[in-house]
PDB file of N, CA and C in Angstrom:
ATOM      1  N   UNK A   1       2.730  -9.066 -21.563  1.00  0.00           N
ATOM      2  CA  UNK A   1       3.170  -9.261 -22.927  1.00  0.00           C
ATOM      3  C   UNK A   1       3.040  -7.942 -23.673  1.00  0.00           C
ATOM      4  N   UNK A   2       3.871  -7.608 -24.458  1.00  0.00           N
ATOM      5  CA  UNK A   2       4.065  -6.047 -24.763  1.00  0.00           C
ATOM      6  C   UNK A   2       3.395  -6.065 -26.377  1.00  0.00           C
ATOM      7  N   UNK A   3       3.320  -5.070 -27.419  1.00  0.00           N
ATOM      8  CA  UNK A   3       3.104  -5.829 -28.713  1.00  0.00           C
ATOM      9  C   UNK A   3       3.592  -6.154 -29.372  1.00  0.00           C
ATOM     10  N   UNK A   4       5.732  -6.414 -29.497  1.00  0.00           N
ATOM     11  CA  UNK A   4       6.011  -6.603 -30.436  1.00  0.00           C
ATOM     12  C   UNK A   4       6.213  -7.926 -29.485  1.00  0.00           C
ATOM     13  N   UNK A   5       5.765  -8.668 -28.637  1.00  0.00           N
ATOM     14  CA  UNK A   5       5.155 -10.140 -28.620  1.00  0.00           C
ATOM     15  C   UNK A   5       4.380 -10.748 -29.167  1.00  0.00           C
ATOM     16  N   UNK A   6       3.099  -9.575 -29.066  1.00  0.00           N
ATOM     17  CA  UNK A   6       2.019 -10.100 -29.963  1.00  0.00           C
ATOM     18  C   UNK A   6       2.225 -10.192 -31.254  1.00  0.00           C
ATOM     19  N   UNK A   7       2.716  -9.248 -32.212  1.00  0.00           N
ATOM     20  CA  UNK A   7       3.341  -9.607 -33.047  1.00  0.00           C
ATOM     21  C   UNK A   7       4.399 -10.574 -33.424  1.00  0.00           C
ATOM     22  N   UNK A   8       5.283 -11.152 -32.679  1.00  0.00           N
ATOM     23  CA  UNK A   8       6.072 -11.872 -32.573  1.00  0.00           C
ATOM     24  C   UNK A   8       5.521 -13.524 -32.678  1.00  0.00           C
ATOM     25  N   UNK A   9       4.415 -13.648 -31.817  1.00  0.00           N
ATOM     26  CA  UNK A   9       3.919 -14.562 -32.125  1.00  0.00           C
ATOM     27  C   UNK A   9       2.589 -14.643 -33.506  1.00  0.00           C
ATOM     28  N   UNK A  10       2.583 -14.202 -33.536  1.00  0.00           N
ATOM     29  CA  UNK A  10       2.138 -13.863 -35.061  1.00  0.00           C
ATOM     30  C   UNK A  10       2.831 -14.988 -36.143  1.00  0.00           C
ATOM     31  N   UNK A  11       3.869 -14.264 -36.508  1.00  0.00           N
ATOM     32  CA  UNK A  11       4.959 -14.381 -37.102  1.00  0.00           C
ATOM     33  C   UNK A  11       5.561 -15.801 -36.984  1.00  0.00           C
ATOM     34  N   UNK A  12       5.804 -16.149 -35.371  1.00  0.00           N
ATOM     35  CA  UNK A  12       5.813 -17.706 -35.264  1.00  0.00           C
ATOM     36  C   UNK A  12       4.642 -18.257 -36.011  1.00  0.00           C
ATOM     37  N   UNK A  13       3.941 -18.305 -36.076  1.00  0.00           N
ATOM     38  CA  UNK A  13       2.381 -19.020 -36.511  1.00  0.00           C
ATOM     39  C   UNK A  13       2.382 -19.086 -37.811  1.00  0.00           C
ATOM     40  N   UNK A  14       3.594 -18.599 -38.409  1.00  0.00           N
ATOM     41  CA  UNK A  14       3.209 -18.219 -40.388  1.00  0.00           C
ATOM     42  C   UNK A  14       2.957 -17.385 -40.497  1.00  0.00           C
ATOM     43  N   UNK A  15       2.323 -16.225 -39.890  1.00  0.00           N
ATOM     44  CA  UNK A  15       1.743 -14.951 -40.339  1.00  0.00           C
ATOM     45  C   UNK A  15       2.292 -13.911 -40.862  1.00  0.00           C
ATOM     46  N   UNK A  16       2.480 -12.947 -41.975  1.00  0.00           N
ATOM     47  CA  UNK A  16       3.371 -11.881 -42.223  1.00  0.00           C
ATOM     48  C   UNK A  16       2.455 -10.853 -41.229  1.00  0.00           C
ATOM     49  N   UNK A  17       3.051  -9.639 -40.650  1.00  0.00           N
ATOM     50  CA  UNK A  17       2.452  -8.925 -39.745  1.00  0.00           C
ATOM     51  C   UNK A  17       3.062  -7.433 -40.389  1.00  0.00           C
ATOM     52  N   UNK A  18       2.063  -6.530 -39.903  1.00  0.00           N
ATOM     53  CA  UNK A  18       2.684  -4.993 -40.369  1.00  0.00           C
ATOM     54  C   UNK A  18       2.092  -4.484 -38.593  1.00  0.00           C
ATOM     55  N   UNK A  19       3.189  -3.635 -38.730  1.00  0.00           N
ATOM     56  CA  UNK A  19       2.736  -2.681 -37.370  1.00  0.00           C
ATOM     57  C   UNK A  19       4.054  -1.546 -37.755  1.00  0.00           C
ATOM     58  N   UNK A  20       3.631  -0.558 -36.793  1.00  0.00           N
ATOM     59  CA  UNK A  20       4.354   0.443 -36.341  1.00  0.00           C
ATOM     60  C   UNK A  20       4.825   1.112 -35.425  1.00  0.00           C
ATOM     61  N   UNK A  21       6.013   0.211 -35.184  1.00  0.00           N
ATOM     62  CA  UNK A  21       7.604   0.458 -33.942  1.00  0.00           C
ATOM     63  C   UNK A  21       7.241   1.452 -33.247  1.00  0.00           C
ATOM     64  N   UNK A  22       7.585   1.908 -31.997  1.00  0.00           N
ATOM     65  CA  UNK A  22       7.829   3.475 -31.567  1.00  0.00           C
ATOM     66  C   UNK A  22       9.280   3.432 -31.262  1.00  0.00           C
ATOM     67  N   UNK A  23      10.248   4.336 -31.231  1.00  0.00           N
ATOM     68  CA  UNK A  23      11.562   4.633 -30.452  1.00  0.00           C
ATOM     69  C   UNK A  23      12.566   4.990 -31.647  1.00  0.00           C
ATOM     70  N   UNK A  24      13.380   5.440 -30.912  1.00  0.00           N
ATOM     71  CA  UNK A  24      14.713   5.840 -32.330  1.00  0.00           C
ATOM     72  C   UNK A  24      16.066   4.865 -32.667  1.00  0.00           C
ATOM     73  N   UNK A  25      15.806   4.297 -31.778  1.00  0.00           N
ATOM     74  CA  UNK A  25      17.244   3.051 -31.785  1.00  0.00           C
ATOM     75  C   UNK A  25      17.708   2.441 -33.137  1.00  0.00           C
ATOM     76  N   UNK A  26      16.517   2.581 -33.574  1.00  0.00           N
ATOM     77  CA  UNK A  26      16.764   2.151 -35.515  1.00  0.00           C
ATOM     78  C   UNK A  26      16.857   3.217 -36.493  1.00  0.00           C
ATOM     79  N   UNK A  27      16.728   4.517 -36.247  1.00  0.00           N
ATOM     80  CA  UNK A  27      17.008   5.773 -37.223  1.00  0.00           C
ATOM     81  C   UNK A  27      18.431   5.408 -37.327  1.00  0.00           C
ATOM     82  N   UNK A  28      18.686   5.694 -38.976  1.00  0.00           N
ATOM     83  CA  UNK A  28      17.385   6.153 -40.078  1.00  0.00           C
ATOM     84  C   UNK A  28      16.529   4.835 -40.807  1.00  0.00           C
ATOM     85  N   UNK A  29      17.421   3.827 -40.311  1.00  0.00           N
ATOM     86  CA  UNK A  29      16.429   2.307 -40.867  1.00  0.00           C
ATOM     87  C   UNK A  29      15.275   2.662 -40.550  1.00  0.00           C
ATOM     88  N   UNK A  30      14.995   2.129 -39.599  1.00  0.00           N
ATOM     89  CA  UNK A  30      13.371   2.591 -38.711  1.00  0.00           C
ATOM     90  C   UNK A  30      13.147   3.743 -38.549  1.00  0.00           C
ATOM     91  N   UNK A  31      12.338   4.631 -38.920  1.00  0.00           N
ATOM     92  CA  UNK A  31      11.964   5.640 -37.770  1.00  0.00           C
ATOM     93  C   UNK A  31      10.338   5.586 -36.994  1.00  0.00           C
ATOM     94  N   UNK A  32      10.389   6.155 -35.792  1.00  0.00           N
ATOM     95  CA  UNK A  32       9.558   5.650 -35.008  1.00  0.00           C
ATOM     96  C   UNK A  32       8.234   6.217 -36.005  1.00  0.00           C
ATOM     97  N   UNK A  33       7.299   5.048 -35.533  1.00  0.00           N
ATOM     98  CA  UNK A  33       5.788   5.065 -36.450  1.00  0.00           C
ATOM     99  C   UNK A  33       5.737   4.622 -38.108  1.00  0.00           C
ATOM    100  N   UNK A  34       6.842   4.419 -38.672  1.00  0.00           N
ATOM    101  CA  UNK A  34       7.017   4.294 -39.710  1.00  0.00           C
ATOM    102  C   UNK A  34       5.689   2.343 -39.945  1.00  0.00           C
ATOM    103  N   UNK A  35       5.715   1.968 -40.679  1.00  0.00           N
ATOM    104  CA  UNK A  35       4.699   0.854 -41.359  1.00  0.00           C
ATOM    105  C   UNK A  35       6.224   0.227 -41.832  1.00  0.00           C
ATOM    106  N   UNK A  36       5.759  -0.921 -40.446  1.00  0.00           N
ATOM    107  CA  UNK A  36       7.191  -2.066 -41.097  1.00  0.00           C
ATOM    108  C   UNK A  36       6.152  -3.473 -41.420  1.00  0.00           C
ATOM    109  N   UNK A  37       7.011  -4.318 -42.350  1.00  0.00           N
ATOM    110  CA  UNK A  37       6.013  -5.487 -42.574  1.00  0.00           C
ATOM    111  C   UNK A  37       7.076  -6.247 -42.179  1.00  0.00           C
ATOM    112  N   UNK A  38       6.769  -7.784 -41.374  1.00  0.00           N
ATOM    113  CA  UNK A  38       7.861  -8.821 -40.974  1.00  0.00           C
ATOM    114  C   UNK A  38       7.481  -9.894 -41.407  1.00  0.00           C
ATOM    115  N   UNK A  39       7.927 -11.173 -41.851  1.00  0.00           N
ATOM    116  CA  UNK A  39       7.319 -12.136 -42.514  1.00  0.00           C
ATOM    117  C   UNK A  39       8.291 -13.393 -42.024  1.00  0.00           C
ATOM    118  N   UNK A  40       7.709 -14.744 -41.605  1.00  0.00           N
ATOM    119  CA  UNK A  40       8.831 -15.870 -41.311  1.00  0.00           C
ATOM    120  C   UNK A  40      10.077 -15.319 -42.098  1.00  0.00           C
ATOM    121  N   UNK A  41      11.180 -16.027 -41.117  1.00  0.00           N
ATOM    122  CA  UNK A  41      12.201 -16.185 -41.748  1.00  0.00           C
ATOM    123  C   UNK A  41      13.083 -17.552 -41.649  1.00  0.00           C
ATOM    124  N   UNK A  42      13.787 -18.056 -42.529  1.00  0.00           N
ATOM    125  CA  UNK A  42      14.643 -18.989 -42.034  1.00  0.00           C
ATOM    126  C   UNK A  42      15.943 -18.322 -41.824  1.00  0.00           C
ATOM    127  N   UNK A  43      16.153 -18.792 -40.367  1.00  0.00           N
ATOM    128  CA  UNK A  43      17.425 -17.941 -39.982  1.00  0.00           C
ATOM    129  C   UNK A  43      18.587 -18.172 -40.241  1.00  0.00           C
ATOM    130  N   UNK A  44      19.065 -19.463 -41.240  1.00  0.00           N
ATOM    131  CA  UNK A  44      19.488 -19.855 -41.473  1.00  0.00           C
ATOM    132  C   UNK A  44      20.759 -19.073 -42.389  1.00  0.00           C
ATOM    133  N   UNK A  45      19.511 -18.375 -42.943  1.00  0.00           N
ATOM    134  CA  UNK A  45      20.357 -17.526 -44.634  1.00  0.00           C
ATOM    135  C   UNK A  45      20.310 -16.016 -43.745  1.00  0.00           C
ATOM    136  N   UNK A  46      20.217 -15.831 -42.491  1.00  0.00           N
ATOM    137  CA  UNK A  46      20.803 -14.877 -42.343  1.00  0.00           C
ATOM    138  C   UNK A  46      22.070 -13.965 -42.473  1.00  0.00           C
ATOM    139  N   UNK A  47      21.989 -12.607 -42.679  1.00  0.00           N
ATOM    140  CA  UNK A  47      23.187 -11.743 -43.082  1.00  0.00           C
ATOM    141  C   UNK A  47      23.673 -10.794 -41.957  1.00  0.00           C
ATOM    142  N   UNK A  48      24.854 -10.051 -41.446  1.00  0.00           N
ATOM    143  CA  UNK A  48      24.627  -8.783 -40.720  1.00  0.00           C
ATOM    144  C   UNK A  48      24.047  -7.596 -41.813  1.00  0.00           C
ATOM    145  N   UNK A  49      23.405  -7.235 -40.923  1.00  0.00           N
ATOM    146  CA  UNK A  49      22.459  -5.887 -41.751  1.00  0.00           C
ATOM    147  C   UNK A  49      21.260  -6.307 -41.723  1.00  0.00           C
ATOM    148  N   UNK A  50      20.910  -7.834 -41.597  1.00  0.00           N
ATOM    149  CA  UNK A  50      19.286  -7.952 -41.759  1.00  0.00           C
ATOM    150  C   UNK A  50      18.414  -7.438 -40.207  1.00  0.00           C
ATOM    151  N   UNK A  51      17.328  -6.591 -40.609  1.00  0.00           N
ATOM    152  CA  UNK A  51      15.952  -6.405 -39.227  1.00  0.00           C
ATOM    153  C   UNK A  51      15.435  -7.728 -39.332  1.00  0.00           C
ATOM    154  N   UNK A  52      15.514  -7.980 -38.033  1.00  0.00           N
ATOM    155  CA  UNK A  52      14.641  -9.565 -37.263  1.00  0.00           C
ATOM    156  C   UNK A  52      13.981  -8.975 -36.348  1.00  0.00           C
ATOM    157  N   UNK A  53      12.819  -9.592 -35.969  1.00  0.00           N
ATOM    158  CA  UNK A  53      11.618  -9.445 -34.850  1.00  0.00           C
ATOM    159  C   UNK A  53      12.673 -10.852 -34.014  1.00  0.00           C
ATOM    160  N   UNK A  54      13.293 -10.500 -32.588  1.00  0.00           N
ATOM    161  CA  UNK A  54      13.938 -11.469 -32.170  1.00  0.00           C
ATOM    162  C   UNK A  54      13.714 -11.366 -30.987  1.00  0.00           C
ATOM    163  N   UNK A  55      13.642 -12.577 -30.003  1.00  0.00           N
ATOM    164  CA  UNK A  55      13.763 -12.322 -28.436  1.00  0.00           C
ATOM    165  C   UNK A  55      15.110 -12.702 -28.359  1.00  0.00           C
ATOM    166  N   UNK A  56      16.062 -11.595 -27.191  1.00  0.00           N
ATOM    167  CA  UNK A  56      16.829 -11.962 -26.605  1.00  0.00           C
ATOM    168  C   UNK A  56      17.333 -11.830 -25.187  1.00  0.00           C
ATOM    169  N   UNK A  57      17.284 -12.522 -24.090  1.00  0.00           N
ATOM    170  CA  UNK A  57      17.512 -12.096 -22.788  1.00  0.00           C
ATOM    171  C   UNK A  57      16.054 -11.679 -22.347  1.00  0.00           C
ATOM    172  N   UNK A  58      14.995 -12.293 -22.831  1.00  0.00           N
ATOM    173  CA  UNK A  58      13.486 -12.234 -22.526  1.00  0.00           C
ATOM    174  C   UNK A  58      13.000 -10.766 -23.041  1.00  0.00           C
ATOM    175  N   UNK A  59      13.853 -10.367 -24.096  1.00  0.00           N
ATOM    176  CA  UNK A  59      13.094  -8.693 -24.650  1.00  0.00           C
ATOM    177  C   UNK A  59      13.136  -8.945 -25.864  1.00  0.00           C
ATOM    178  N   UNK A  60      12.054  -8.468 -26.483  1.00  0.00           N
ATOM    179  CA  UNK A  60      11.528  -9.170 -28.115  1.00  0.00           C
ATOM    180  C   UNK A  60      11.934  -7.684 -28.785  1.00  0.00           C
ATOM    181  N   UNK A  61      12.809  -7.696 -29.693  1.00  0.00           N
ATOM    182  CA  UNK A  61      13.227  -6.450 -30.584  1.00  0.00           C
ATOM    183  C   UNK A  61      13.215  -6.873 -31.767  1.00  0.00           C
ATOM    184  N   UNK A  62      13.118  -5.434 -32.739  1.00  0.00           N
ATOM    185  CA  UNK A  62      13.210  -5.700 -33.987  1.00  0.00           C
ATOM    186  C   UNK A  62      14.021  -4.596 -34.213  1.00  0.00           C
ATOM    187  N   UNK A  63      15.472  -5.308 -34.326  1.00  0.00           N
ATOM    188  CA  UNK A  63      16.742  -4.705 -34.189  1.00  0.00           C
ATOM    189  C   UNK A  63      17.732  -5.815 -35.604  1.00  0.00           C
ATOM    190  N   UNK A  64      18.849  -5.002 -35.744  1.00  0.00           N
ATOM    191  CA  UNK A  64      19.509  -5.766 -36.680  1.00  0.00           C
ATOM    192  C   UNK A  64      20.486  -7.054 -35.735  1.00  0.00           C
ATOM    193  N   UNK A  65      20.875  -7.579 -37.150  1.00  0.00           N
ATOM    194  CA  UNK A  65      21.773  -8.861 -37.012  1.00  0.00           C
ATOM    195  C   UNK A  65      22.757  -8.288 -36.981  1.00  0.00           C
ATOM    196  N   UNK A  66      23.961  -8.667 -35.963  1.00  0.00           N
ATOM    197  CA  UNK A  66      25.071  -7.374 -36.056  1.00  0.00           C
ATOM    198  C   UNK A  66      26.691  -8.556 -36.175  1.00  0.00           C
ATOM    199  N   UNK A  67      26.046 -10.053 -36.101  1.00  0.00           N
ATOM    200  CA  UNK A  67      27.122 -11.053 -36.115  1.00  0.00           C
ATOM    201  C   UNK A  67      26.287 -11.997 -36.329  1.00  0.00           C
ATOM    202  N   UNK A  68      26.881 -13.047 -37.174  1.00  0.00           N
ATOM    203  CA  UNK A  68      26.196 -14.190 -36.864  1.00  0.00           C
ATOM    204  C   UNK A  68      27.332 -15.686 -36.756  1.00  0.00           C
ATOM    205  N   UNK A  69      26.886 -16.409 -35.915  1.00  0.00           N
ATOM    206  CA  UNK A  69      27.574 -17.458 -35.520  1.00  0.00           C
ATOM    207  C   UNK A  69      26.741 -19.113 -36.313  1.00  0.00           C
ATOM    208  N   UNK A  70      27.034 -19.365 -37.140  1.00  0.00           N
ATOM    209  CA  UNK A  70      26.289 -20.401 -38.139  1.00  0.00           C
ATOM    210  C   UNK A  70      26.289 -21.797 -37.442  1.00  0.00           C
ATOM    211  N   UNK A  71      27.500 -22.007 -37.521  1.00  0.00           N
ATOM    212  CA  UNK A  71      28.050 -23.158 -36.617  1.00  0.00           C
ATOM    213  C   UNK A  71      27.281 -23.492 -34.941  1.00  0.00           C
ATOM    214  N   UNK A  72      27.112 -22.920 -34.457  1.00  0.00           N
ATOM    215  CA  UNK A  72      26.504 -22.513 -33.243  1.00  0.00           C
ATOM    216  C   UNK A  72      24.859 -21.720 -33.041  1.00  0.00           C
ATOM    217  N   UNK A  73      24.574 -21.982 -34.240  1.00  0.00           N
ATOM    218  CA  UNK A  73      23.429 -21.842 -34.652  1.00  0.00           C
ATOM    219  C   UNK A  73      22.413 -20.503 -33.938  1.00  0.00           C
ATOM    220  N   UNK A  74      23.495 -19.466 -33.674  1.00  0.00           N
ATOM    221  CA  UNK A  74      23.038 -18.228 -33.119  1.00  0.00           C
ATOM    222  C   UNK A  74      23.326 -16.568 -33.953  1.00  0.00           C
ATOM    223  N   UNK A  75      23.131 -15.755 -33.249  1.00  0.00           N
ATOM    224  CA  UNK A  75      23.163 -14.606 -34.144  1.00  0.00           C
ATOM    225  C   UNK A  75      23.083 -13.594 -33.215  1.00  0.00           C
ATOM    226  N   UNK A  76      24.198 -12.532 -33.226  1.00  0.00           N
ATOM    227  CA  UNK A  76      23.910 -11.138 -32.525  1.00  0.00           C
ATOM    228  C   UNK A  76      23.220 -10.317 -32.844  1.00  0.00           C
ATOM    229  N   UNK A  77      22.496  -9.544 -31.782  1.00  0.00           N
ATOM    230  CA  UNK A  77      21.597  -8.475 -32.097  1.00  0.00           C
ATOM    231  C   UNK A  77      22.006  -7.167 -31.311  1.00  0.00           C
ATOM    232  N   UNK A  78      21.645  -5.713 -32.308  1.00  0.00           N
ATOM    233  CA  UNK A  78      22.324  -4.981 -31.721  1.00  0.00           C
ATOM    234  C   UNK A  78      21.201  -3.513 -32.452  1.00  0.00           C
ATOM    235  N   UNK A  79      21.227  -2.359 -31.835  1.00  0.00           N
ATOM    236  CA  UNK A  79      20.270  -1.636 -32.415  1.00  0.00           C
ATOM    237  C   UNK A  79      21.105  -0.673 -33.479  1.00  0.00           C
ATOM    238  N   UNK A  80      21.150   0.372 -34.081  1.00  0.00           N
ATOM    239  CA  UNK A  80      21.288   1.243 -34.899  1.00  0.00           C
ATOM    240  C   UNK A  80      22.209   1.974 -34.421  1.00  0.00           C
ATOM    241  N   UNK A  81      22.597   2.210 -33.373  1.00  0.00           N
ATOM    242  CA  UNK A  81      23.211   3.474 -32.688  1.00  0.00           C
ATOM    243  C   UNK A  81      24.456   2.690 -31.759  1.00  0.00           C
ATOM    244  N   UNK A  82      25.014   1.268 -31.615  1.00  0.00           N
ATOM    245  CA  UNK A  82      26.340   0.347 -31.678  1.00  0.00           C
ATOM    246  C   UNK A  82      25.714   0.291 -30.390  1.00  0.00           C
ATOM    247  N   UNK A  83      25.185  -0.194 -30.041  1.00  0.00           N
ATOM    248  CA  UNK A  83      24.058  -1.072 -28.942  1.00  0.00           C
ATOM    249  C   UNK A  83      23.932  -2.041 -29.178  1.00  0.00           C
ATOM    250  N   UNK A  84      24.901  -3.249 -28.265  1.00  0.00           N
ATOM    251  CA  UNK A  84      24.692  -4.465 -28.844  1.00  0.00           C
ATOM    252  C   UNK A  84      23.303  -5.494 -27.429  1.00  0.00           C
ATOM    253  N   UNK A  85      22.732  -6.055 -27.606  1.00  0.00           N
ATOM    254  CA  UNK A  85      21.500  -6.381 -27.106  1.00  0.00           C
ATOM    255  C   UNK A  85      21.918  -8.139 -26.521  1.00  0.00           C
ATOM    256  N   UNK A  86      22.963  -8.768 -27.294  1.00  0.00           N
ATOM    257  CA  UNK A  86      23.313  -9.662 -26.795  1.00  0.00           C
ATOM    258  C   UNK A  86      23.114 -11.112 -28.144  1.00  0.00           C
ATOM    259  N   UNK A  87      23.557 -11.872 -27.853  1.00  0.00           N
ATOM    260  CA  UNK A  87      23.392 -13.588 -28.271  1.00  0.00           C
ATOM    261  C   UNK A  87      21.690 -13.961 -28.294  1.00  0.00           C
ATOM    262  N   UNK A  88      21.362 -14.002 -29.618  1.00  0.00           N
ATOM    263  CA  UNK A  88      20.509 -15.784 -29.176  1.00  0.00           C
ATOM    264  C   UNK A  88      20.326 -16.619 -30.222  1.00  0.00           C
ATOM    265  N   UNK A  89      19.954 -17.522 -29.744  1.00  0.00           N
ATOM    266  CA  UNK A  89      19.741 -18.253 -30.996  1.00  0.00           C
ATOM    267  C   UNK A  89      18.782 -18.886 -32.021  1.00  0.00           C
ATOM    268  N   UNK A  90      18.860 -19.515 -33.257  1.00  0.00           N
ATOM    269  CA  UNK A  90      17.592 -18.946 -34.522  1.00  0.00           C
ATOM    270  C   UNK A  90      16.590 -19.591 -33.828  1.00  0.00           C
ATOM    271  N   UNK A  91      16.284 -20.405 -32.861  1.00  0.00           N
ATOM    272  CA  UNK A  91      14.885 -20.545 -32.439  1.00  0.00           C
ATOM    273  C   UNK A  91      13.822 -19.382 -31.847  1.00  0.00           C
ATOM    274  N   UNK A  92      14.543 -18.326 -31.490  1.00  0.00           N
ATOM    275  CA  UNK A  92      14.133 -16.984 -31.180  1.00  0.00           C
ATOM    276  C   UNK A  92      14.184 -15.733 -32.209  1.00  0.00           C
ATOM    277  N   UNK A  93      14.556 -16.295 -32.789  1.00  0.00           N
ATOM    278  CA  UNK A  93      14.303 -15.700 -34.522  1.00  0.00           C
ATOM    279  C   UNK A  93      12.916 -15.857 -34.882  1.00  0.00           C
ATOM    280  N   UNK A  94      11.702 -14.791 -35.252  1.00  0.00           N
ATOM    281  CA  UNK A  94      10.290 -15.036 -35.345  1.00  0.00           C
ATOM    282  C   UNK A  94      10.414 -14.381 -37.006  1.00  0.00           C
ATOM    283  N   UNK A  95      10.994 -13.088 -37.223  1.00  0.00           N
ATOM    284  CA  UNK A  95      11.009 -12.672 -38.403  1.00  0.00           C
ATOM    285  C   UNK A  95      11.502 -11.876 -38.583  1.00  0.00           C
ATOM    286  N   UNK A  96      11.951 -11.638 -40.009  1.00  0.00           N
ATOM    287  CA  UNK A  96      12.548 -10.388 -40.796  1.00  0.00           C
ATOM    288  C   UNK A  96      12.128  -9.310 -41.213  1.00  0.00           C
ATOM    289  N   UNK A  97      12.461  -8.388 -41.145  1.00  0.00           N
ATOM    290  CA  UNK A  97      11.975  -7.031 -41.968  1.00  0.00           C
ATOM    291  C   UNK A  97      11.556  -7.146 -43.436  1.00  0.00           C
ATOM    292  N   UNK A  98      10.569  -6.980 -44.468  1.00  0.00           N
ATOM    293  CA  UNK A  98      11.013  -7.307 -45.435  1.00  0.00           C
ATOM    294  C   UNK A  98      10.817  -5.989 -46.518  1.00  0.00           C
ATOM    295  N   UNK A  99       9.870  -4.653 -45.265  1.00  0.00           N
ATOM    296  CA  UNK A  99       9.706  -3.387 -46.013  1.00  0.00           C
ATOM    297  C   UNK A  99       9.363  -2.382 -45.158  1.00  0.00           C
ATOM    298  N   UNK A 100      10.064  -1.561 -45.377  1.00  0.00           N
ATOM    299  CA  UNK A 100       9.253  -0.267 -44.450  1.00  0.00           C
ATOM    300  C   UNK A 100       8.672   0.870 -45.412  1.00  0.00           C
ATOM    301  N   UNK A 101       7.725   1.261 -44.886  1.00  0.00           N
ATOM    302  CA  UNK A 101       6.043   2.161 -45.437  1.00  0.00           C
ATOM    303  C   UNK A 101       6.479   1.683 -47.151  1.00  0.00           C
ATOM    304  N   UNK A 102       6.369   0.200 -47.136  1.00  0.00           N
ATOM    305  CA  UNK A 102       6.404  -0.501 -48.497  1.00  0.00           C
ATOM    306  C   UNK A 102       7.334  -0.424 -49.422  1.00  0.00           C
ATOM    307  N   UNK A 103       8.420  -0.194 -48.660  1.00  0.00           N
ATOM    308  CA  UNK A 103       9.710   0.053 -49.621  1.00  0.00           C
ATOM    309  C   UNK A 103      10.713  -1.236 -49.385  1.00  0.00           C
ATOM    310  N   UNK A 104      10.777  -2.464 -50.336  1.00  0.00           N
ATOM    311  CA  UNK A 104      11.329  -3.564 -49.839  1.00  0.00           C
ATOM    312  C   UNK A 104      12.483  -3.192 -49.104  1.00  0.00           C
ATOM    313  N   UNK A 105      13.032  -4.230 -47.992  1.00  0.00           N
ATOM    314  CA  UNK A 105      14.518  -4.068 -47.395  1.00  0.00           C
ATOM    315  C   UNK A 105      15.184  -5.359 -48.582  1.00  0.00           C
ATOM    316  N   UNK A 106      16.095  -4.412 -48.842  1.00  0.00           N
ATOM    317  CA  UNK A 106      17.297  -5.368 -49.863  1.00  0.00           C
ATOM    318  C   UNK A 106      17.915  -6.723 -49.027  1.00  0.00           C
ATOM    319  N   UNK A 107      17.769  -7.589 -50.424  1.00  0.00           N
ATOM    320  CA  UNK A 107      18.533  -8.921 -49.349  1.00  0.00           C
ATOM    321  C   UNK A 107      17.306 -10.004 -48.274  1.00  0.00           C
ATOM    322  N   UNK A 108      16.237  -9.416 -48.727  1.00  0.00           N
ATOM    323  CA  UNK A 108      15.095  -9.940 -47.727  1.00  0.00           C
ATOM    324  C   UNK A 108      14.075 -11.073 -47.975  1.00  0.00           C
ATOM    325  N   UNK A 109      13.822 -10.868 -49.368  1.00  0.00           N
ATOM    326  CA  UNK A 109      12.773 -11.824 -50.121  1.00  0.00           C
ATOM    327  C   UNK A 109      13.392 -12.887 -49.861  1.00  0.00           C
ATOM    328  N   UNK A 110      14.262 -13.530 -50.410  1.00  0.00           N
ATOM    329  CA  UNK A 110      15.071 -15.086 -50.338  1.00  0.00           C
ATOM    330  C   UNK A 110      14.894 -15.802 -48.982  1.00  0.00           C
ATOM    331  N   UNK A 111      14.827 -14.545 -48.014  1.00  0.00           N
ATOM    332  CA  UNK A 111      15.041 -15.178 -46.669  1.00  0.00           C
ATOM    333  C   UNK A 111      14.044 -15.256 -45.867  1.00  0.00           C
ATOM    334  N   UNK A 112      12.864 -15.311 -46.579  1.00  0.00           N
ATOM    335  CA  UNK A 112      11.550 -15.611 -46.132  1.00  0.00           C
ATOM    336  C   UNK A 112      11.353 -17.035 -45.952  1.00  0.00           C
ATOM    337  N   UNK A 113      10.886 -17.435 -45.043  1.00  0.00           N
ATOM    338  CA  UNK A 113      10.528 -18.847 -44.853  1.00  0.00           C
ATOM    339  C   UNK A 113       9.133 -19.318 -45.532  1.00  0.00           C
ATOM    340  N   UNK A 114       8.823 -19.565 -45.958  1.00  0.00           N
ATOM    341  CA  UNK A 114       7.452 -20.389 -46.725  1.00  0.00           C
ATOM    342  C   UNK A 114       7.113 -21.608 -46.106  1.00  0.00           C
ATOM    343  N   UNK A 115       5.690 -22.079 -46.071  1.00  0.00           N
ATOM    344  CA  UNK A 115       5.046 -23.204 -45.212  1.00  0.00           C
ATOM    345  C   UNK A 115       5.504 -24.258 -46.537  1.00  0.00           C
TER     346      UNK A 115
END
């Protein structure tokens, strides 16, 4: 289990989580080491452009929404650089981005899930 599992399940549990990514696939959104915070989401009110903590194809990323399919209750994921990662769907949705080194991501608050 790698840590953005551990984090991932976090996040399933209710938990908002902060950690810090390594890799460039998300510059200039992400850059590696940067302080991201992720918090439930309902995937429901998802957008393209939103960061999700997501498993897809058994690899847990926190990559953007690059399509989403409502009806079919799924959503593409794809990294920064037109890398698309594949299909899955919102049950593998753990959470959203909602700030990096505390700078809210726009479009994010609403789509927080609350207990």
């Amino acid at each position: 289990m790698g840590a953005l599992d551990t984090h991932a399940a976090g996040v399933a549990q209710g938990r908002v989580v902060q950690f810090r990514p390594s890799g460039s696939s998300m510059v200039p959104l992400i850059r590696s080491r940067q302080l991201v915070t992720v918090a439930p989401v309902d995937p429901t009110k998802l957008e393209v452009g939103d960061i999700v903590l997501v498993r897809v194809a058994g690899t847990t990323y926190l990559h953007l929404v690059s399509a989403v399919n409502s009806r079919a209750g799924r959503v593409q994921i794809s990294n920064n650089r037109g890398r698309v990662n594949g299909w899955t769907n919102y049950a593998r949705v753990y959470g959203i981005c909602t700030a990096v080194d505390g700078e809210p991501r726009p479009r994010s608050a609403d789509k927080v899930r609350t207990p």
